[in-house]
N, C-alpha and C. Protein backbone atom coordinates (compact mmCIF):
# COMPACT_ATOMS: atom_id res chain seq x y z
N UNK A 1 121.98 92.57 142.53
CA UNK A 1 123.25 92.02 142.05
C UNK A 1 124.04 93.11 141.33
N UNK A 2 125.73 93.10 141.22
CA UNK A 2 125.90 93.95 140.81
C UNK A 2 126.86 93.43 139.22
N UNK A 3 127.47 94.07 138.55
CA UNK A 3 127.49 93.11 137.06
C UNK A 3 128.95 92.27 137.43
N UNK A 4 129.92 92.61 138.62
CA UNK A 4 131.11 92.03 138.23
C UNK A 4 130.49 90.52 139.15
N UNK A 5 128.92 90.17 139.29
CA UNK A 5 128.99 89.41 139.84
C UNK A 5 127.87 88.61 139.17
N UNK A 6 127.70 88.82 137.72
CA UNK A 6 127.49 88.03 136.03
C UNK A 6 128.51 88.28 135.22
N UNK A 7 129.72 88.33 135.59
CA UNK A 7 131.09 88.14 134.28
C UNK A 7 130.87 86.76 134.17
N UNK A 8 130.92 86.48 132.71
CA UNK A 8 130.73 85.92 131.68
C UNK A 8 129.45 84.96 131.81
N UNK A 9 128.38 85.46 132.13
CA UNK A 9 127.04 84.98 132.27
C UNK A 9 126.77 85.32 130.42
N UNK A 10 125.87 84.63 130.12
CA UNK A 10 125.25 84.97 128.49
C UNK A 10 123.70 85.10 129.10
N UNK A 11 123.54 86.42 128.08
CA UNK A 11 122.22 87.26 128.42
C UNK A 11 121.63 87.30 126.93
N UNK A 12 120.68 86.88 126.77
CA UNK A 12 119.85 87.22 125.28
C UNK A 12 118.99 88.21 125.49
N UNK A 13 118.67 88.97 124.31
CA UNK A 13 117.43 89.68 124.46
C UNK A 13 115.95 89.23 124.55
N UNK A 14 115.09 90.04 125.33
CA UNK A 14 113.70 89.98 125.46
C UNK A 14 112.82 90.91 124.79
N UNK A 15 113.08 92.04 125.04
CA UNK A 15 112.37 93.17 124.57
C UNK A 15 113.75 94.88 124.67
N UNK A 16 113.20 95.35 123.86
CA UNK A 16 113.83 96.69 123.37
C UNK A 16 112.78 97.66 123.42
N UNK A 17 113.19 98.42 123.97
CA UNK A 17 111.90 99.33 124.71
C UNK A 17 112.98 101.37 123.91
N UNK A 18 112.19 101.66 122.79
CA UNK A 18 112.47 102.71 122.45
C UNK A 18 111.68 103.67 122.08
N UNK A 19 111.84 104.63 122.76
CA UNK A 19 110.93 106.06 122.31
C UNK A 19 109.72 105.85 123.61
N UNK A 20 109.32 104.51 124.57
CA UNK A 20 108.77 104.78 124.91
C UNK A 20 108.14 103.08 124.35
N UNK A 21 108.61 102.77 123.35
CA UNK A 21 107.76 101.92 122.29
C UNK A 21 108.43 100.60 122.57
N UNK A 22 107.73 99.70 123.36
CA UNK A 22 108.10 98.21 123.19
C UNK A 22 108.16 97.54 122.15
N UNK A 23 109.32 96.12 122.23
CA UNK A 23 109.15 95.48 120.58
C UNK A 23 110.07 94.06 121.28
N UNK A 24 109.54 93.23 120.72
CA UNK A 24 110.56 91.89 120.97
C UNK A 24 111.07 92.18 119.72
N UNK A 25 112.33 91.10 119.94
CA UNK A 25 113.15 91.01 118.82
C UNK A 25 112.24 89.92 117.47
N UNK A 26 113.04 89.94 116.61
CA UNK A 26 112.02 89.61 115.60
C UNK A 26 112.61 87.78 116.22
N UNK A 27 111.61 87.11 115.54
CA UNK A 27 111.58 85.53 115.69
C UNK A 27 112.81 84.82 114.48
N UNK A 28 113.13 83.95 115.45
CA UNK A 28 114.35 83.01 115.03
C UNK A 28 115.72 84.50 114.99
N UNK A 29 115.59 85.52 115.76
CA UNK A 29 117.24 86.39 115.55
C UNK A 29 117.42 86.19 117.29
N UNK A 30 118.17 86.01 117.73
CA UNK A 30 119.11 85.91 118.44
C UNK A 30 119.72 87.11 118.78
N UNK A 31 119.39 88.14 119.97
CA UNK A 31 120.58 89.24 120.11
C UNK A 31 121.05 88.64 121.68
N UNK A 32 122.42 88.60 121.46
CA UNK A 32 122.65 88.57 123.17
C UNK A 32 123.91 89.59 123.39
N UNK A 33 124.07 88.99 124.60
CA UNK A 33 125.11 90.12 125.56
C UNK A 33 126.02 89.01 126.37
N UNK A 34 127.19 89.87 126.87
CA UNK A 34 127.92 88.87 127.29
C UNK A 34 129.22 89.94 127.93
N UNK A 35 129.09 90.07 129.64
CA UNK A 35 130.31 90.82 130.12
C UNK A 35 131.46 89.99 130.32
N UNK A 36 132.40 90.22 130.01
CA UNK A 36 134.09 89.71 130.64
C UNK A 36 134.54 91.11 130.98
N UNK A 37 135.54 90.36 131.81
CA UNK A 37 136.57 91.02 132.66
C UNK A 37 137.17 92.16 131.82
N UNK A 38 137.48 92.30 130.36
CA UNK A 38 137.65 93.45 129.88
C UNK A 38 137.30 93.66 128.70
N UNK A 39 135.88 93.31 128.72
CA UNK A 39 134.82 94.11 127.82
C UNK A 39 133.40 93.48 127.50
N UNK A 40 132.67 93.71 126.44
CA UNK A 40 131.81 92.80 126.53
C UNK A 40 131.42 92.58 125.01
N UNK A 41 130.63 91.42 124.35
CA UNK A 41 130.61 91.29 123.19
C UNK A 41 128.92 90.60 123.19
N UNK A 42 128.67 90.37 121.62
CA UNK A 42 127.64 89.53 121.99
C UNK A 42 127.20 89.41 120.16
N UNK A 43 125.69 89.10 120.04
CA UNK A 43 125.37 88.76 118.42
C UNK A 43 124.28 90.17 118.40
N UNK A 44 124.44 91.05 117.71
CA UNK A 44 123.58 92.34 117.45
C UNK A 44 121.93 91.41 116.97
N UNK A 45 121.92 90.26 116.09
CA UNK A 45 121.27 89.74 115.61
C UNK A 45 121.42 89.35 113.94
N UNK A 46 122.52 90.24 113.71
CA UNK A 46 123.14 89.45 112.06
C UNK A 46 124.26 89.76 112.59
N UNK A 47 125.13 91.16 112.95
CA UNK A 47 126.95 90.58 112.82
C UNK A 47 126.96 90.79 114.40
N UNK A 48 128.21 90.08 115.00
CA UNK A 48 129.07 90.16 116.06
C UNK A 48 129.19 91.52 116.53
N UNK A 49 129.20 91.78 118.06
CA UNK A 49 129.90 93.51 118.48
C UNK A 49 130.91 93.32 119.64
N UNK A 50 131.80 94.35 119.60
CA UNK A 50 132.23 93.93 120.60
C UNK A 50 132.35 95.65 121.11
N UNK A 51 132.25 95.85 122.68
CA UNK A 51 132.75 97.19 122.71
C UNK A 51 133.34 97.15 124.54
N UNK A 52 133.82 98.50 124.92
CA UNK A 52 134.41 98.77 125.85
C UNK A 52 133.42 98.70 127.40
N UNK A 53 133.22 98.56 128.64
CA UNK A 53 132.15 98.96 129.49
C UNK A 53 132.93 99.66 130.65
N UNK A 54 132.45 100.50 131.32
CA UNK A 54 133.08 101.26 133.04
C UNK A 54 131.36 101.19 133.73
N UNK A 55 131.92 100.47 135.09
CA UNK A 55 130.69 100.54 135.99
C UNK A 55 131.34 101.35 136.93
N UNK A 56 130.30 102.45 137.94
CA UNK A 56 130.57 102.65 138.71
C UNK A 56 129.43 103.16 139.85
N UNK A 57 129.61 103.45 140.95
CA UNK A 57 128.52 103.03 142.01
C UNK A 57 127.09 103.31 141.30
N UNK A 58 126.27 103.14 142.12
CA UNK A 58 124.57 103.51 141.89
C UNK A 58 124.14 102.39 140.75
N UNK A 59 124.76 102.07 140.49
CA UNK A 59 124.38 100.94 139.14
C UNK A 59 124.47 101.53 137.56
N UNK A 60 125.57 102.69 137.71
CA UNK A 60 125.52 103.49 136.56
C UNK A 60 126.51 102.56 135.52
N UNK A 61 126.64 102.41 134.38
CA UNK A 61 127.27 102.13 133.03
C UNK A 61 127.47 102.56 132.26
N UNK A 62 128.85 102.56 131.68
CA UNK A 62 128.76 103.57 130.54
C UNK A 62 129.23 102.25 129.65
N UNK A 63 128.86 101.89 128.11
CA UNK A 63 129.54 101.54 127.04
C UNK A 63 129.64 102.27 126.39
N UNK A 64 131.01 101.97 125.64
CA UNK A 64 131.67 102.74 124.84
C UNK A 64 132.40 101.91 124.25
N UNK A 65 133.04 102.50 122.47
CA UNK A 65 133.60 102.18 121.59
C UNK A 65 133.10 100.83 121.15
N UNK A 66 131.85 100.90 120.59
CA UNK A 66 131.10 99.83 119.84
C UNK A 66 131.61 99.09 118.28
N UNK A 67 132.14 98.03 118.12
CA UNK A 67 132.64 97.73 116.95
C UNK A 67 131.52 96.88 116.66
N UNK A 68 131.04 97.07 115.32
CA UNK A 68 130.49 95.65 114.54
C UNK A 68 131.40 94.69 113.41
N UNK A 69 130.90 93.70 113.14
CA UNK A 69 131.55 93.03 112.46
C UNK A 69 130.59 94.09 111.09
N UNK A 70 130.62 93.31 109.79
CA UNK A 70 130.15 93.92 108.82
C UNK A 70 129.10 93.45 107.60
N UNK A 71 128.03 92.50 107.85
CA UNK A 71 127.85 91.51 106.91
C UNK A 71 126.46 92.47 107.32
N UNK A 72 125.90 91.73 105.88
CA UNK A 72 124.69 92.16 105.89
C UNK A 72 123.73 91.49 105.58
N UNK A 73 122.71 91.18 106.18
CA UNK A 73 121.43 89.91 106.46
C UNK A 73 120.03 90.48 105.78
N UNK A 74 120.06 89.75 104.34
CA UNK A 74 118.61 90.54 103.82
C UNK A 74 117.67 90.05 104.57
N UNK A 75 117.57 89.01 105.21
CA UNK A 75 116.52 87.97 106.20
C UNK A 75 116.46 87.63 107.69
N UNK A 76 115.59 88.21 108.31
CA UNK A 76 114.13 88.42 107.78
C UNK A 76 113.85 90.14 107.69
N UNK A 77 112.90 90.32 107.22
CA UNK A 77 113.01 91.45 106.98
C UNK A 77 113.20 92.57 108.51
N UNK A 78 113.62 93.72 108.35
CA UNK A 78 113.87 94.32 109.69
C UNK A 78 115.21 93.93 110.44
N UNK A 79 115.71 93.16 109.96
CA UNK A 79 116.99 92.54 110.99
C UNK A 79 117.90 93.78 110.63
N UNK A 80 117.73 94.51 109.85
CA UNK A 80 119.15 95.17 110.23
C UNK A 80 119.11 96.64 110.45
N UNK A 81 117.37 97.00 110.60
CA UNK A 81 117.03 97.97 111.36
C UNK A 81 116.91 97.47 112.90
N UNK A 82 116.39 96.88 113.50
CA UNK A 82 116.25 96.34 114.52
C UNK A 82 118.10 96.35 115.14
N UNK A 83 119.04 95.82 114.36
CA UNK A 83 120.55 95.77 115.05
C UNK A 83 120.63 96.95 115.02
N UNK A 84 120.41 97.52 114.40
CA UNK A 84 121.11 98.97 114.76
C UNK A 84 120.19 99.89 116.06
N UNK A 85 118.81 100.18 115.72
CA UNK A 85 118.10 100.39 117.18
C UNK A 85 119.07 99.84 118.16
N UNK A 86 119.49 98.43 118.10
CA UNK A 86 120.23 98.05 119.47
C UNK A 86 121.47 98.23 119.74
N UNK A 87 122.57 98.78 118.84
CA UNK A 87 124.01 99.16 119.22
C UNK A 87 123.81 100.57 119.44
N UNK A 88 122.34 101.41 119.08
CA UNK A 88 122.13 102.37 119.11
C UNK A 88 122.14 102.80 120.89
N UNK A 89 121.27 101.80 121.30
CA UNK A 89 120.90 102.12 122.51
C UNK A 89 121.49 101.56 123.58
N UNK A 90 122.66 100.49 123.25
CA UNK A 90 123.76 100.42 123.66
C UNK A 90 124.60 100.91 124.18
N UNK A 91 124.99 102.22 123.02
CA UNK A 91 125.60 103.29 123.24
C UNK A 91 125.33 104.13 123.72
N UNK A 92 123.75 104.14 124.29
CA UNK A 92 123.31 105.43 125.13
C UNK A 92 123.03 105.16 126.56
N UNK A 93 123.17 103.34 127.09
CA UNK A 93 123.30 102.62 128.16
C UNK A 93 123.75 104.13 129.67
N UNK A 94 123.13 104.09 130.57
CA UNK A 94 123.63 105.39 131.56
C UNK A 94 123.50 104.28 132.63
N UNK A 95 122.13 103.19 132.79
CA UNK A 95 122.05 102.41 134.23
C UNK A 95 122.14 100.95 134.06
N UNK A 96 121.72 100.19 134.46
CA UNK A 96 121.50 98.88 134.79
C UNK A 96 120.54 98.28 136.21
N UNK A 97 120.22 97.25 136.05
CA UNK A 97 119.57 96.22 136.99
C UNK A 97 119.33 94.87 136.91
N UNK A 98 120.25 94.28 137.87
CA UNK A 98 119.98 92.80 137.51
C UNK A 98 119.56 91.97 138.51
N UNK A 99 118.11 90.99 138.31
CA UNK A 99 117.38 90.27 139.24
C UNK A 99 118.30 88.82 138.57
N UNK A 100 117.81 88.22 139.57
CA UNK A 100 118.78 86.12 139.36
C UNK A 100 118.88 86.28 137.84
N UNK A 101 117.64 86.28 137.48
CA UNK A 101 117.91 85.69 135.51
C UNK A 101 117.27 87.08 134.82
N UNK A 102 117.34 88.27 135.24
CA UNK A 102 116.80 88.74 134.23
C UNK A 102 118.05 90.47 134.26
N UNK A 103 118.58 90.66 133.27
CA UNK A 103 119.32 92.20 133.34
C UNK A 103 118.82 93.51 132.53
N UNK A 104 118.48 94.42 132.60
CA UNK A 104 117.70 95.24 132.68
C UNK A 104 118.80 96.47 132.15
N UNK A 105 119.03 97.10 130.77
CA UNK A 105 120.03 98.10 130.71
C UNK A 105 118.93 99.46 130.38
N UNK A 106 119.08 100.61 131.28
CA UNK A 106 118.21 102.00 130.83
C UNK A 106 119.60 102.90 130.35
N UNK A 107 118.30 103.68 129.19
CA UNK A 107 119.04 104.88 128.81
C UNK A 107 118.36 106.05 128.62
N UNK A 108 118.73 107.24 128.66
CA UNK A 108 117.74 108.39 128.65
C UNK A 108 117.20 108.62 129.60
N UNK A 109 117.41 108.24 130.68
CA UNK A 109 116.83 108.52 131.65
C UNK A 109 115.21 107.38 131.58
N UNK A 110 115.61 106.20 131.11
CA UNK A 110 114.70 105.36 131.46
C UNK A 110 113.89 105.51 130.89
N UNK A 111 113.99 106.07 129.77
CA UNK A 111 113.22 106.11 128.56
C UNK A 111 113.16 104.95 127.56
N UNK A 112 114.49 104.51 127.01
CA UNK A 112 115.03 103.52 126.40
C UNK A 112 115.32 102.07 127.63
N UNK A 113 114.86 100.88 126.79
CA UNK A 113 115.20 100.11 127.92
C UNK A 113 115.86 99.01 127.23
N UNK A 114 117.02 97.99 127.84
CA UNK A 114 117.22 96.62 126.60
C UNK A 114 116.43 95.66 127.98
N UNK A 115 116.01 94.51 127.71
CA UNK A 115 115.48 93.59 128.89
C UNK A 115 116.68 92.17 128.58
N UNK A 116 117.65 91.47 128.82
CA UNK A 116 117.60 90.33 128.87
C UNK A 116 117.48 89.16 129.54
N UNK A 117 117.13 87.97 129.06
CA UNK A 117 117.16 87.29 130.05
C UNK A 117 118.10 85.81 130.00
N UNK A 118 118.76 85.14 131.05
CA UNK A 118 119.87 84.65 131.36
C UNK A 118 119.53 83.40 130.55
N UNK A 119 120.55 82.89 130.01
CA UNK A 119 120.39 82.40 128.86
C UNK A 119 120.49 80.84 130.06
C-alpha cells in the first residue's frame, strides 16, 4: 500500500524500536499518527504534534518541521522521555511500509523503527 492510500486513517503506536532497542509505549499513553492531505498530526503521548510530510517513489518519506504543543505530564513516569525519543525519530523518518492494519516508519537506515497499528 502506498500512504496517499491511508489519508486520514488513525494509526497508534505499538512499539519504538531505537538504537537497535525495542520498547512499547508505556501503558494507558496513547501515541498516534494521522496523515491528511497536507500534513500530518497526532498525540506524542502528553502534547499534540503537528508537522510537514513529502513522499516520494520507493516508499521513501521525509517529515519535516515538527511542532509540539507545550504542556508537561509528570505522569507516568517516562512520558516525556519516551515523547521525545518519538518526535525524535520522527524527524529522522527516511522509509515506510504499510500492510492492511499495520504501518511501519524506518530511520537510519532501519535501525530506528516506529510500528503502528490501525486504530
Amino acid at each position: 500500500l502506498q500512504l496517499e492510500e491511508v489519508i486520514n486513517q488513525d494509526w497508534v503506536l505499538s512499539s519504538l524500536t531505537k538504537e537497535g532497542v525495542q520498547k512499547e509505549p508505556l501503558a494507558e499513553i496513547e501515541i498516534s499518527l494521522r496523515f491528511s492531505a497536507d500534513g500530518l498530526s497526532g498525540s506524542a503521548g502528553c502534547n499534540r504534534y503537528f508537522a510537514a510530510y513529502q513522499t516520494e517513489g520507493d516508499n521513501q518519506l521525509s517529515i519535516t518541521g515538527i511542532a509540539t504543543t507545550r504542556m508537561f505530564c509528570p505522569q507516568p513516569a517516562g512520558v516525556m522521555v519516551q515523547e521525545q525519543d518519538f518526535v525524535q525519530l520522527l524527524s529522522e523518518v527516511e522509509t515506510y511500509r504499510i500492510c492492511p492494519d499495520q504501518l511501519t516508519l524506518y530511520a537510519n537506515g532501519q535501525k530506528h523503527r516506529l510500528v503502528f497499528n490501525k486504530r
